[in-house]
C-alpha atoms as a PDB file:
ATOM      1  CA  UNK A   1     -28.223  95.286  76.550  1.00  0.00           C
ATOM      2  CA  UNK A   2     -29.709  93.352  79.506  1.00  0.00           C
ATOM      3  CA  UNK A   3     -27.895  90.801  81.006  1.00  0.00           C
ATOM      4  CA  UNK A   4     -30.811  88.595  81.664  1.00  0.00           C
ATOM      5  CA  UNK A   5     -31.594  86.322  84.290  1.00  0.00           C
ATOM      6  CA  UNK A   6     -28.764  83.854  85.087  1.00  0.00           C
ATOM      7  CA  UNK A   7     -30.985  80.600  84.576  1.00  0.00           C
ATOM      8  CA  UNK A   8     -30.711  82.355  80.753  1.00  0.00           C
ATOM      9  CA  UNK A   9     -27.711  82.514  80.545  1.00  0.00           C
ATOM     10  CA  UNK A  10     -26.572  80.050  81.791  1.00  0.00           C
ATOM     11  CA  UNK A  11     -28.527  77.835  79.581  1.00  0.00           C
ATOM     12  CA  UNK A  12     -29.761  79.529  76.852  1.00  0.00           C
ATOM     13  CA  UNK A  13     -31.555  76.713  74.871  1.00  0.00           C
ATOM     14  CA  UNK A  14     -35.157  77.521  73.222  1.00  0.00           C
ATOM     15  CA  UNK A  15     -37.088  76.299  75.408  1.00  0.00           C
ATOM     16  CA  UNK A  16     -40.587  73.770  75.442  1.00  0.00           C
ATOM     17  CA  UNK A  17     -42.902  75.202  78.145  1.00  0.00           C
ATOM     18  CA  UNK A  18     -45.439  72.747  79.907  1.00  0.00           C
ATOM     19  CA  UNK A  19     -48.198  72.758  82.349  1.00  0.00           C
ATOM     20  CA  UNK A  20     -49.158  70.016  84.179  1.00  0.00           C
ATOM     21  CA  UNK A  21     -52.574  70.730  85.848  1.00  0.00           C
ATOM     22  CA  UNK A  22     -52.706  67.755  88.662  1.00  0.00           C
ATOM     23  CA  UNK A  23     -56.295  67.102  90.212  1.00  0.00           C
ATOM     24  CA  UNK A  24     -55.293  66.513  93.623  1.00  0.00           C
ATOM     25  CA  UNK A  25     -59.143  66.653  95.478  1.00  0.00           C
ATOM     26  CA  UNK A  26     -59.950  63.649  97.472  1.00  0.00           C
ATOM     27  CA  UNK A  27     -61.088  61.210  95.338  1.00  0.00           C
ATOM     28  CA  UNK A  28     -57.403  60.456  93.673  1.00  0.00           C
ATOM     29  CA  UNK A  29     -56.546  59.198  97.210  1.00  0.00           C
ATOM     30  CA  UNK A  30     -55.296  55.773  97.602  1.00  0.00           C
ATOM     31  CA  UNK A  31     -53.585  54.223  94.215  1.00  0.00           C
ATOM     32  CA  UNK A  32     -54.647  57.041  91.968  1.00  0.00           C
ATOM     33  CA  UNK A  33     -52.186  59.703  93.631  1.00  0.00           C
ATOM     34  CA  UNK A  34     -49.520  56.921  94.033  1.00  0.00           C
ATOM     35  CA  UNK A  35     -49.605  56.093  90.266  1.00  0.00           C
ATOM     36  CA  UNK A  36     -49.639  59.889  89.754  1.00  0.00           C
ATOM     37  CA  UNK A  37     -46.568  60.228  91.452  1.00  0.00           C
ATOM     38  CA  UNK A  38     -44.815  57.537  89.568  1.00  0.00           C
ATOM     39  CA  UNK A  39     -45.703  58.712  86.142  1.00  0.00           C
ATOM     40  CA  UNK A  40     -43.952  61.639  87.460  1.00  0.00           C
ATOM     41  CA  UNK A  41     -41.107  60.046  88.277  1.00  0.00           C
ATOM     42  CA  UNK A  42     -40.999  58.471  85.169  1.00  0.00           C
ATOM     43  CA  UNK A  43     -41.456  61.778  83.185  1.00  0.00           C
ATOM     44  CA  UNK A  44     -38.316  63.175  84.621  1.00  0.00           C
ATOM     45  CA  UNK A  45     -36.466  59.831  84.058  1.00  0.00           C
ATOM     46  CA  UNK A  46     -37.615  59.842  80.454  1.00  0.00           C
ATOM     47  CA  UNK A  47     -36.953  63.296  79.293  1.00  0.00           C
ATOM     48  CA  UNK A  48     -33.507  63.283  81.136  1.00  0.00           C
ATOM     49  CA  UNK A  49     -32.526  60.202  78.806  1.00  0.00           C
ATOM     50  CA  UNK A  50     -32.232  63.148  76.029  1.00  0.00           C
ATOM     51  CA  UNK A  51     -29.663  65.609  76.573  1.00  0.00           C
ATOM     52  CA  UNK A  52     -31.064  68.608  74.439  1.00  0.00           C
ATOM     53  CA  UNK A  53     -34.725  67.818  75.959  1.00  0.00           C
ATOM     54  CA  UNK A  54     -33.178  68.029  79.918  1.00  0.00           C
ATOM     55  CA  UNK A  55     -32.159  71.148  78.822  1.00  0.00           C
ATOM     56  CA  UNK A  56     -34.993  72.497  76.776  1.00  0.00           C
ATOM     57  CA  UNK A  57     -37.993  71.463  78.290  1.00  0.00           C
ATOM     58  CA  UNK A  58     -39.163  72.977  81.202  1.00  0.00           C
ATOM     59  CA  UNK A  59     -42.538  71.486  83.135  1.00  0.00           C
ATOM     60  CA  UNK A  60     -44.384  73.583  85.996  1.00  0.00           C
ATOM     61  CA  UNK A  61     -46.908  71.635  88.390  1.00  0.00           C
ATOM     62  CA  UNK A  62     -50.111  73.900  89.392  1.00  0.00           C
ATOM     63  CA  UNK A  63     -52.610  71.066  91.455  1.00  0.00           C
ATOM     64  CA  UNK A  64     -56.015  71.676  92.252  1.00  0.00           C
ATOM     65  CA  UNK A  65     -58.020  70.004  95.177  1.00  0.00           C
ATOM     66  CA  UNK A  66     -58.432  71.705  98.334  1.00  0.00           C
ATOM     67  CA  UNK A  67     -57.176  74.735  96.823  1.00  0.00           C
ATOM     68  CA  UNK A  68     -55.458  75.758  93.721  1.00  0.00           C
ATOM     69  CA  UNK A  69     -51.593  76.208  94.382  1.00  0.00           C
ATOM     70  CA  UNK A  70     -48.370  76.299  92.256  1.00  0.00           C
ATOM     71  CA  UNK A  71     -45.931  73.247  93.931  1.00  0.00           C
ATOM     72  CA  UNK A  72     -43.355  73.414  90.918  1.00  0.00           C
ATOM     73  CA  UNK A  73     -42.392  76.711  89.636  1.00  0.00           C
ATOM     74  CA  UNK A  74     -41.232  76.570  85.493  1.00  0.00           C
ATOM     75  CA  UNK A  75     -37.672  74.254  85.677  1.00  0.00           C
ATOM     76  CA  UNK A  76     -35.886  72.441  83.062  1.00  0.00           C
ATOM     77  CA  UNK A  77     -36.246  68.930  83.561  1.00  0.00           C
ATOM     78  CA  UNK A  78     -32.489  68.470  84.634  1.00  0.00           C
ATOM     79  CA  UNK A  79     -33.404  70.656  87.424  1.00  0.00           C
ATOM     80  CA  UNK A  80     -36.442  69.170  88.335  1.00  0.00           C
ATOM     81  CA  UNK A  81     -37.496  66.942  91.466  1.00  0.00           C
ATOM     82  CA  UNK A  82     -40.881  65.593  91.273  1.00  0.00           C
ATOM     83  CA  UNK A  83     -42.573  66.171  93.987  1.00  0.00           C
ATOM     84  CA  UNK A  84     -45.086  63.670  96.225  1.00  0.00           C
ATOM     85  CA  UNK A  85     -48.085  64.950  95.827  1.00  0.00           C
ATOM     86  CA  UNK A  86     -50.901  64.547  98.434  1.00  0.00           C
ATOM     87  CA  UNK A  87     -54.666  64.622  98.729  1.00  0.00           C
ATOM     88  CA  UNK A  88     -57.875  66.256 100.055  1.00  0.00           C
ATOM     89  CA  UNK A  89     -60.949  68.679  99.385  1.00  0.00           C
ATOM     90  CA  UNK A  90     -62.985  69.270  95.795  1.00  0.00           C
ATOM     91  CA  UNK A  91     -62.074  70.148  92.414  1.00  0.00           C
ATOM     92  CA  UNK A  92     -61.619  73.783  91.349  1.00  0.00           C
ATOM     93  CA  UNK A  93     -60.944  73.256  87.753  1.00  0.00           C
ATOM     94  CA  UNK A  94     -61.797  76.037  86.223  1.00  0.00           C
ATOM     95  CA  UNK A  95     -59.870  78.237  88.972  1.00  0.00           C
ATOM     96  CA  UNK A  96     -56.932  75.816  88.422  1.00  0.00           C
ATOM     97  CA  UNK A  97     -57.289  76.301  84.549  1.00  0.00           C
ATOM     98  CA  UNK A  98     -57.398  79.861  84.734  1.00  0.00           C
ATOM     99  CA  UNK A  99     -54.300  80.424  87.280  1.00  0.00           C
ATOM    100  CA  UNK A 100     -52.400  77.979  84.638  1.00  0.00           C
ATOM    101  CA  UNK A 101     -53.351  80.434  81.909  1.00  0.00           C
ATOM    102  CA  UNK A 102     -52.011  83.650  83.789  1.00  0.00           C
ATOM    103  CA  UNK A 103     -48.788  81.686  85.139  1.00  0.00           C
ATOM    104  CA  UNK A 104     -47.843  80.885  81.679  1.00  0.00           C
ATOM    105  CA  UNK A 105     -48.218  84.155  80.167  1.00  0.00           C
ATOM    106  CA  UNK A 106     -45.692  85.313  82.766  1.00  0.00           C
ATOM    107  CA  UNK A 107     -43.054  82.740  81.890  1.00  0.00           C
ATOM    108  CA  UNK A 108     -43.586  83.801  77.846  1.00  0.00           C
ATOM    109  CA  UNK A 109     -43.074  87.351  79.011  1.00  0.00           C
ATOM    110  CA  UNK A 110     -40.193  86.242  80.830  1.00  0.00           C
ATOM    111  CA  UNK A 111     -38.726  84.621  77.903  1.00  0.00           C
ATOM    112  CA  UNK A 112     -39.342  87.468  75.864  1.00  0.00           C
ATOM    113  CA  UNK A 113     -37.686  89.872  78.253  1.00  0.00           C
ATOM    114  CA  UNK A 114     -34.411  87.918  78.297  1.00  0.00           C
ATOM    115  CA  UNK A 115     -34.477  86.820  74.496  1.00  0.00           C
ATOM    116  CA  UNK A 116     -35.094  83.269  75.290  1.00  0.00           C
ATOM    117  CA  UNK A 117     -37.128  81.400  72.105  1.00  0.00           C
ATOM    118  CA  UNK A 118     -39.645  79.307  72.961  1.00  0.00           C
ATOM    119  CA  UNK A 119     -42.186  76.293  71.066  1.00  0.00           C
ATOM    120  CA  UNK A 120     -46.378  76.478  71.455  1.00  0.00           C
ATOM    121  CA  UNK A 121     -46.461  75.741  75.471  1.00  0.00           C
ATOM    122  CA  UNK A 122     -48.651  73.128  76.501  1.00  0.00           C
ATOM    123  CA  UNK A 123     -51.132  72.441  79.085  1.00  0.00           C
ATOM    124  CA  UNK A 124     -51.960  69.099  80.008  1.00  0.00           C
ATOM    125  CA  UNK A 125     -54.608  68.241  82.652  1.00  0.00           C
ATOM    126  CA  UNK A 126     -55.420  64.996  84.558  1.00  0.00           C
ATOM    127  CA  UNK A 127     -58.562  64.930  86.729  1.00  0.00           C
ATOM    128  CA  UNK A 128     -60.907  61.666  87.351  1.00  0.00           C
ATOM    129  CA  UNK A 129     -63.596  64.378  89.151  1.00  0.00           C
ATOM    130  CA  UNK A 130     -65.916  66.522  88.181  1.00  0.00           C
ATOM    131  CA  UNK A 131     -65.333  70.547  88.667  1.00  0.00           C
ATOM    132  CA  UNK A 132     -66.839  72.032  91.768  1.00  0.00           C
ATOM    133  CA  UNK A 133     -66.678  75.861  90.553  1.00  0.00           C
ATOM    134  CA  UNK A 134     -67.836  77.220  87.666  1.00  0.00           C
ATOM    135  CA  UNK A 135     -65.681  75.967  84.262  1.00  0.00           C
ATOM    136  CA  UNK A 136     -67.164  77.834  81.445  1.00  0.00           C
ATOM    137  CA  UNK A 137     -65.102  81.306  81.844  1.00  0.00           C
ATOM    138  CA  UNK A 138     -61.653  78.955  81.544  1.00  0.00           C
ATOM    139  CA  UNK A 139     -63.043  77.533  78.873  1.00  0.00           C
ATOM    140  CA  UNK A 140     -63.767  80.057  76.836  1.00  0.00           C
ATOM    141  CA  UNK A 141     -60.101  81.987  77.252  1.00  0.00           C
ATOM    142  CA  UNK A 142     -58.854  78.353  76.464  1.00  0.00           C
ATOM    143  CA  UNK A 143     -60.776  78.844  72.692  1.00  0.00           C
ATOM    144  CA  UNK A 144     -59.247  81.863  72.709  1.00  0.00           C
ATOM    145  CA  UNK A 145     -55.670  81.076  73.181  1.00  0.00           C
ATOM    146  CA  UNK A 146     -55.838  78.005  70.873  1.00  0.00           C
ATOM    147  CA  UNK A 147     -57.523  80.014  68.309  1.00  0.00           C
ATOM    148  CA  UNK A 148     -54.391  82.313  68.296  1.00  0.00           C
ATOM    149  CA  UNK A 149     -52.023  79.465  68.294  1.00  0.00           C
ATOM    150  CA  UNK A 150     -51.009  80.855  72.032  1.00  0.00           C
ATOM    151  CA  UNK A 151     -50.776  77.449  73.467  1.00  0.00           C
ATOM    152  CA  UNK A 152     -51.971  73.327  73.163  1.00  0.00           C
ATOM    153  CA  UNK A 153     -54.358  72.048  75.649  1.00  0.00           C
ATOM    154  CA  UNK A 154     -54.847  68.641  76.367  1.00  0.00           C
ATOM    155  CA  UNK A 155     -57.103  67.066  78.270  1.00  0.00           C
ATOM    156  CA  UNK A 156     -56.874  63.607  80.005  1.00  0.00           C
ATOM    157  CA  UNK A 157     -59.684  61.563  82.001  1.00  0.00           C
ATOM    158  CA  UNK A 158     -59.368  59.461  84.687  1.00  0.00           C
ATOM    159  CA  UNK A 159     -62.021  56.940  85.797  1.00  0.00           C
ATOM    160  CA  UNK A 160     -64.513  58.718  87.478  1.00  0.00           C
ATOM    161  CA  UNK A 161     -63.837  61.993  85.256  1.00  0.00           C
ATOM    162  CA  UNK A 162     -67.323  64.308  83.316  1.00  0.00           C
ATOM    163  CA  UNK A 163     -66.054  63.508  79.881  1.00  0.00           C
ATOM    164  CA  UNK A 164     -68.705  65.632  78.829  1.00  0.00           C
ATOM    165  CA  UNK A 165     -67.490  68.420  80.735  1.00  0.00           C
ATOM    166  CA  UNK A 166     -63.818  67.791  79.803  1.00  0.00           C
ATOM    167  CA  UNK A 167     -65.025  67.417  75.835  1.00  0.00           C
ATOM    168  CA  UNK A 168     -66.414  70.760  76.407  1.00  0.00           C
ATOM    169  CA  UNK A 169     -63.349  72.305  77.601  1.00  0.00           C
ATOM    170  CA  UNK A 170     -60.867  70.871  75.436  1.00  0.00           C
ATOM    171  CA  UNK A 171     -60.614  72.281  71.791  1.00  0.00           C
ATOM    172  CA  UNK A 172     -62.961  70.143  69.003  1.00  0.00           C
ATOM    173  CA  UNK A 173     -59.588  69.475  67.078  1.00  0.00           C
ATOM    174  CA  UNK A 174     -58.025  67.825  70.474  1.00  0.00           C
ATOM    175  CA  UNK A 175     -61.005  66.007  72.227  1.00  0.00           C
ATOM    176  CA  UNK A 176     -60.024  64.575  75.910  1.00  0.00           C
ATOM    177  CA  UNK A 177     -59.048  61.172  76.274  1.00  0.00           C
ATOM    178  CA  UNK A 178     -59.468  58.520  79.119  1.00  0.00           C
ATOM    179  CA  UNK A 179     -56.843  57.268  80.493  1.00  0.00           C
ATOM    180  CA  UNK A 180     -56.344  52.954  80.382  1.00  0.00           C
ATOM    181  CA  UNK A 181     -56.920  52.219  83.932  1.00  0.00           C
ATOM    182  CA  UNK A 182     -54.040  53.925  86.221  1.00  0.00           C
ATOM    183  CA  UNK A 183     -51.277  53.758  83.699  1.00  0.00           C
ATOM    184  CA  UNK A 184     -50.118  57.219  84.359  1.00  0.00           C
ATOM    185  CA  UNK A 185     -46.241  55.855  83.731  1.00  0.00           C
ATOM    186  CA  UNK A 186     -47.647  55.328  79.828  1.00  0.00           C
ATOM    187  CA  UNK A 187     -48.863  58.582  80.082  1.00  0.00           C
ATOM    188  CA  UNK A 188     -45.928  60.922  80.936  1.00  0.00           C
ATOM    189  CA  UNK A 189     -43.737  58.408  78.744  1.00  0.00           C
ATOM    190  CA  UNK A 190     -45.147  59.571  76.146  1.00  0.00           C
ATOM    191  CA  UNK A 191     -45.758  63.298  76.721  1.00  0.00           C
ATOM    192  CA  UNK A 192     -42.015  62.513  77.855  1.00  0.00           C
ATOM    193  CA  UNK A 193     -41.572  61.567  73.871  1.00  0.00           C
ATOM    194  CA  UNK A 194     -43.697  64.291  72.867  1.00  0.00           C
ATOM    195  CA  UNK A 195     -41.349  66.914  74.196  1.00  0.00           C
ATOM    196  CA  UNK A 196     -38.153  65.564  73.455  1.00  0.00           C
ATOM    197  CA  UNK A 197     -39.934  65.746  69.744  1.00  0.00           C
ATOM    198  CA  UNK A 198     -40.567  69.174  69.822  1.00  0.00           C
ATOM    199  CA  UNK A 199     -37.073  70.214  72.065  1.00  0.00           C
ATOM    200  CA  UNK A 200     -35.373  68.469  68.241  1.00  0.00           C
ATOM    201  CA  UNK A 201     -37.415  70.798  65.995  1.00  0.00           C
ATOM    202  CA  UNK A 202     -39.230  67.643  64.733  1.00  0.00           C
ATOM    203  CA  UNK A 203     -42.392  69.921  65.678  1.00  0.00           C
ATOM    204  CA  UNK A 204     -44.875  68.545  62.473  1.00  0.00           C
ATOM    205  CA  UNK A 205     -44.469  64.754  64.235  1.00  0.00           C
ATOM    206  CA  UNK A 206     -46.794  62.838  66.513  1.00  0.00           C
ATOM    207  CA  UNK A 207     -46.718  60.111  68.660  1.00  0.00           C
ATOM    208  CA  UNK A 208     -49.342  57.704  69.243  1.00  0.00           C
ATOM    209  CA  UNK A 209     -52.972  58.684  71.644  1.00  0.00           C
ATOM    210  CA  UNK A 210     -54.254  61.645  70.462  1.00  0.00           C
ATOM    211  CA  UNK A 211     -53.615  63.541  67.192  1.00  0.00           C
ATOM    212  CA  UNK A 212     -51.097  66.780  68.571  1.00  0.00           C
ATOM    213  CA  UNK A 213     -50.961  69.948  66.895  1.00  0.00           C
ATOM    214  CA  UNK A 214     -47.678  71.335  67.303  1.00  0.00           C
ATOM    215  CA  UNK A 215     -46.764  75.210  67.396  1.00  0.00           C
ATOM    216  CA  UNK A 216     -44.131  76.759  65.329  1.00  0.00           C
ATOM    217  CA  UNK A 217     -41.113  78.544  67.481  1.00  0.00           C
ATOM    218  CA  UNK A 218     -41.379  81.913  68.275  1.00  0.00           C
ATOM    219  CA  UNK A 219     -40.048  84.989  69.639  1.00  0.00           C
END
């Protein structure tokens, strides 16, 4: 029998896999991309106020805007630094969206190779822009995955954001949402409350903005 990989076992917990798909192109300079990095901030702070979450739930960053790039790898929140994100270029969403689908279907082979349990993973992207490739490809594997309970995508507006665009991305059951101004720190509080749900089992509750459909464990 395998040993596995020694972030396994040394913690061993099932674990709550999420996305965070940042828009990062030029027009969240100024106060956008500073609140940004505060609701991070606050994410970490949040989670890490639970013990089993900081140990279950583990968040990856993929941004988008020049390029698409992966700046945080899959960590458990007690090992996780938020990082300062910066600025510049357009909006690849639908690149972003598909490199966030492959990533995480690595890190769920991962798990399954070391015996590691894990809840529905989410993805959860911000943007206030519209997409400057082509979208329609990402969203159709998106149908796809949430058809076969593979994952939870949520989608979350900033001012500025194609809610039309966004609407037709995100499933009909989970429609995208605008976002109050810059209150990103609401935000990730409560995706921060989300998670620590879901890390306790307590996967059939929801907490306030939009109606979540949670995933059962699995193997």
């Amino acid at each position: 029998m395998s040993v596995g990989m020694p972030e396994f076992v040394e913690n061993p917990e099932n674990r709550c896999p999420v996305i965070l798909l940042l828009d990062t192109s030029g027009s969240m300079s100024g106060q956008p991309i500073q609140e940004l990095n505060r609701g991070l901030a606050a994410f970490k702070e949040d989670v890490q106020k639970d013990s089993q979450a900081s140990l279950s739930v583990e968040v990856a960053i993929i941004t988008f805007g020049p390029i698409v790039q992966v700046v945080q790898d899959f960590v458990t929140i007690d090992q996780f630094t938020p990082p300062i994100l910066e600025v510049g270029g357009l909006t690849p969403m639908g690149a972003a969206i598909e490199s966030a689908l492959d990533f995480l279907e690595t890190r769920k082979q991962t798990y399954k190779d070391n015996g590691i349990h894990y809840y529905r993973p989410w993805v959860f992207l911000i943007t206030d822009g519209v997409p400057s490739d082509s979208w329609q490809s990402a969203s159709q594997r998106l149908t796809e995955a949430e058809a076969q309970s593979r994952l939870s995508f949520f989608a979350v507006g900033v001012q500025g954001a194609d809610m039309n665009i966004l609407k037709q991305i995100s499933p009909p059951q989970r429609p995208p949402v605008m976002l109050k101004g810059l209150d990103f720190r609401e935000l990730f509080v409560w995706l921060s409350a989300s998670m620590k749900r879901v890390s306790s089992g307590k996967v059939g509750q929801a907490v306030a903005l939009p109606a979540v459909g949670w995933g059962q464990i699995t193997s």
